[in-house]
Protein backbone atom coordinates (compact mmCIF):
# COMPACT_ATOMS: atom_id res chain seq x y z
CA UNK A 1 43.28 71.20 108.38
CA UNK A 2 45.89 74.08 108.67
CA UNK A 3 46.53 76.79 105.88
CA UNK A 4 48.86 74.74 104.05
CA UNK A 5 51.87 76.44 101.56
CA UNK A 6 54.19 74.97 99.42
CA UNK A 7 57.58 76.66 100.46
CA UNK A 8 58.98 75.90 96.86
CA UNK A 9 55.76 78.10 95.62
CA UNK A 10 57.13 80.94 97.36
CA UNK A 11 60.43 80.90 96.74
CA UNK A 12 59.67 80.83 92.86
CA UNK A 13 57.12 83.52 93.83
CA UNK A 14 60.22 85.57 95.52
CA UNK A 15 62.80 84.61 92.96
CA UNK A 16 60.60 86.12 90.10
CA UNK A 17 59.75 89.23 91.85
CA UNK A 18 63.56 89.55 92.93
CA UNK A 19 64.36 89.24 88.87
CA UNK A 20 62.07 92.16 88.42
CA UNK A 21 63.74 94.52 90.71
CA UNK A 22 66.86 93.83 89.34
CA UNK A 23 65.53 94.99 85.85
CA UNK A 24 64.71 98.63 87.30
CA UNK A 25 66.53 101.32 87.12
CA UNK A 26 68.40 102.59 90.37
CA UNK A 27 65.91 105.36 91.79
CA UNK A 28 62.93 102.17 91.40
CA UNK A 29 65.38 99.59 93.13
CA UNK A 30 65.99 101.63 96.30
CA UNK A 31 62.54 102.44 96.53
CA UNK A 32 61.35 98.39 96.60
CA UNK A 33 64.96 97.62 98.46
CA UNK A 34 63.45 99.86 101.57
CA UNK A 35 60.19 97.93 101.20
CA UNK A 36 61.51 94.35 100.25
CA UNK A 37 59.64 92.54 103.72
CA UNK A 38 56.60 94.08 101.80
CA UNK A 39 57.23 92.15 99.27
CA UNK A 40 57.88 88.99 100.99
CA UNK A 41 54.80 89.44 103.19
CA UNK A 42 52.66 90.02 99.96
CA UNK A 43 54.20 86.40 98.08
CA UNK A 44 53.37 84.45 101.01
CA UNK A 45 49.89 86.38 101.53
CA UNK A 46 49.13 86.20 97.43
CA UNK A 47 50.48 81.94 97.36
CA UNK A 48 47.17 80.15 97.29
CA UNK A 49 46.58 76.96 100.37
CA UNK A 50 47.73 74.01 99.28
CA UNK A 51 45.03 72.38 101.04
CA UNK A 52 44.39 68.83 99.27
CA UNK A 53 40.47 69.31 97.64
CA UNK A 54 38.13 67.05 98.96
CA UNK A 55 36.59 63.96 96.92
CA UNK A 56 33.16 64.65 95.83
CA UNK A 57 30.74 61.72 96.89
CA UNK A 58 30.71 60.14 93.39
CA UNK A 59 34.60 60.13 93.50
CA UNK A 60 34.59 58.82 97.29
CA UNK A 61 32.19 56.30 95.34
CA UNK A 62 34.39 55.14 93.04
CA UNK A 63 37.64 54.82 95.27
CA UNK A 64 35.57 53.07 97.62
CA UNK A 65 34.25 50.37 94.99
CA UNK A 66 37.91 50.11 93.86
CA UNK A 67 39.41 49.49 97.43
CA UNK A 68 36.62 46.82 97.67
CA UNK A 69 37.84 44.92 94.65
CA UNK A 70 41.56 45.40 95.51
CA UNK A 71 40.83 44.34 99.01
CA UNK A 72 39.47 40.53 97.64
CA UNK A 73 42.49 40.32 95.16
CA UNK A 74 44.66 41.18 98.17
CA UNK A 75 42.79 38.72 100.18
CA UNK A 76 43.27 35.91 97.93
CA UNK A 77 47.41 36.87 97.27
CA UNK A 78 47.57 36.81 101.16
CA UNK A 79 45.65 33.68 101.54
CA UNK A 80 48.17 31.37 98.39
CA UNK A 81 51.76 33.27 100.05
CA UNK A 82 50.46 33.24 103.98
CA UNK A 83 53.25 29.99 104.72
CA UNK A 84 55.75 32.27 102.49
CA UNK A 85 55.43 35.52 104.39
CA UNK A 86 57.75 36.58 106.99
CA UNK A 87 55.83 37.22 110.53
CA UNK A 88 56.94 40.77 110.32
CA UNK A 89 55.66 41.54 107.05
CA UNK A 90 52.02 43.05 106.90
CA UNK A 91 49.37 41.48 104.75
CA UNK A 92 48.13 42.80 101.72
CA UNK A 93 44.68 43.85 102.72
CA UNK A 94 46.12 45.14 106.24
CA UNK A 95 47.60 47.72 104.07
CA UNK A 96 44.47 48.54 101.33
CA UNK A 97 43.03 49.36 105.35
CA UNK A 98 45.72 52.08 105.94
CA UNK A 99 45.44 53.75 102.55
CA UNK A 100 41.53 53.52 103.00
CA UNK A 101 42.09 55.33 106.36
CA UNK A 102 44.68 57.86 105.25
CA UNK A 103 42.81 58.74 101.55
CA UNK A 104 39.38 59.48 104.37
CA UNK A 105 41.59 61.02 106.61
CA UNK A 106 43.20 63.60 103.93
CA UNK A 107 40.38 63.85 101.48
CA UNK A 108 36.94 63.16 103.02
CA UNK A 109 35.34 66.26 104.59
């Protein structure tokens, strides 16, 4: 996975340092005015990843067990509304399937 960043991180990150340099006297703002990419560079390089953290295996445990049980109650809603569902809808446990796949997909490592 990619070095993720929340862009609304760093703006805060910029709007706080930009309050900052406002609050200095002139001879301090002209002196971080000339080096204000600096500052830019350093928000972006200081904003930690927002990389999702990983389930640890007791957690992918758990989620797992819990998919398994939602998966039979979905089976069993599909099974009593099949004849009232429209051929275009998806079934119930068609879609505990795609979360499964997308939770492993972003949090499994």
């Amino acid at each position: 996975m990619s070095d993720l960043i929340s862009r609304q991180a760093i703006l805060e990150h910029i709007e706080k340092t930009r309050q900052k340099v406002q609050m200095m006297d002139d001879t301090h703002r002209a002196s971080i005015t000339m080096t204000g990419m600096h500052l830019c560079e350093e928000a972006v390089r200081n904003q930690p990843p927002a990389e999702p953290e990983a389930l640890t295996d007791k957690e992918q445990r758990i989620f797992l067990a819990a998919m398994e049980r939602e998966e039979k109650v979905c089976k069993q809603v599909d099974e009593e509304w099949r004849d009232c569902r429209e051929p275009y809808e998806d079934s119930l446990v068609h879609i505990c399937h795609e979360i499964e796949r997308k939770v492993k997909g972003a949090l499994w490592t």
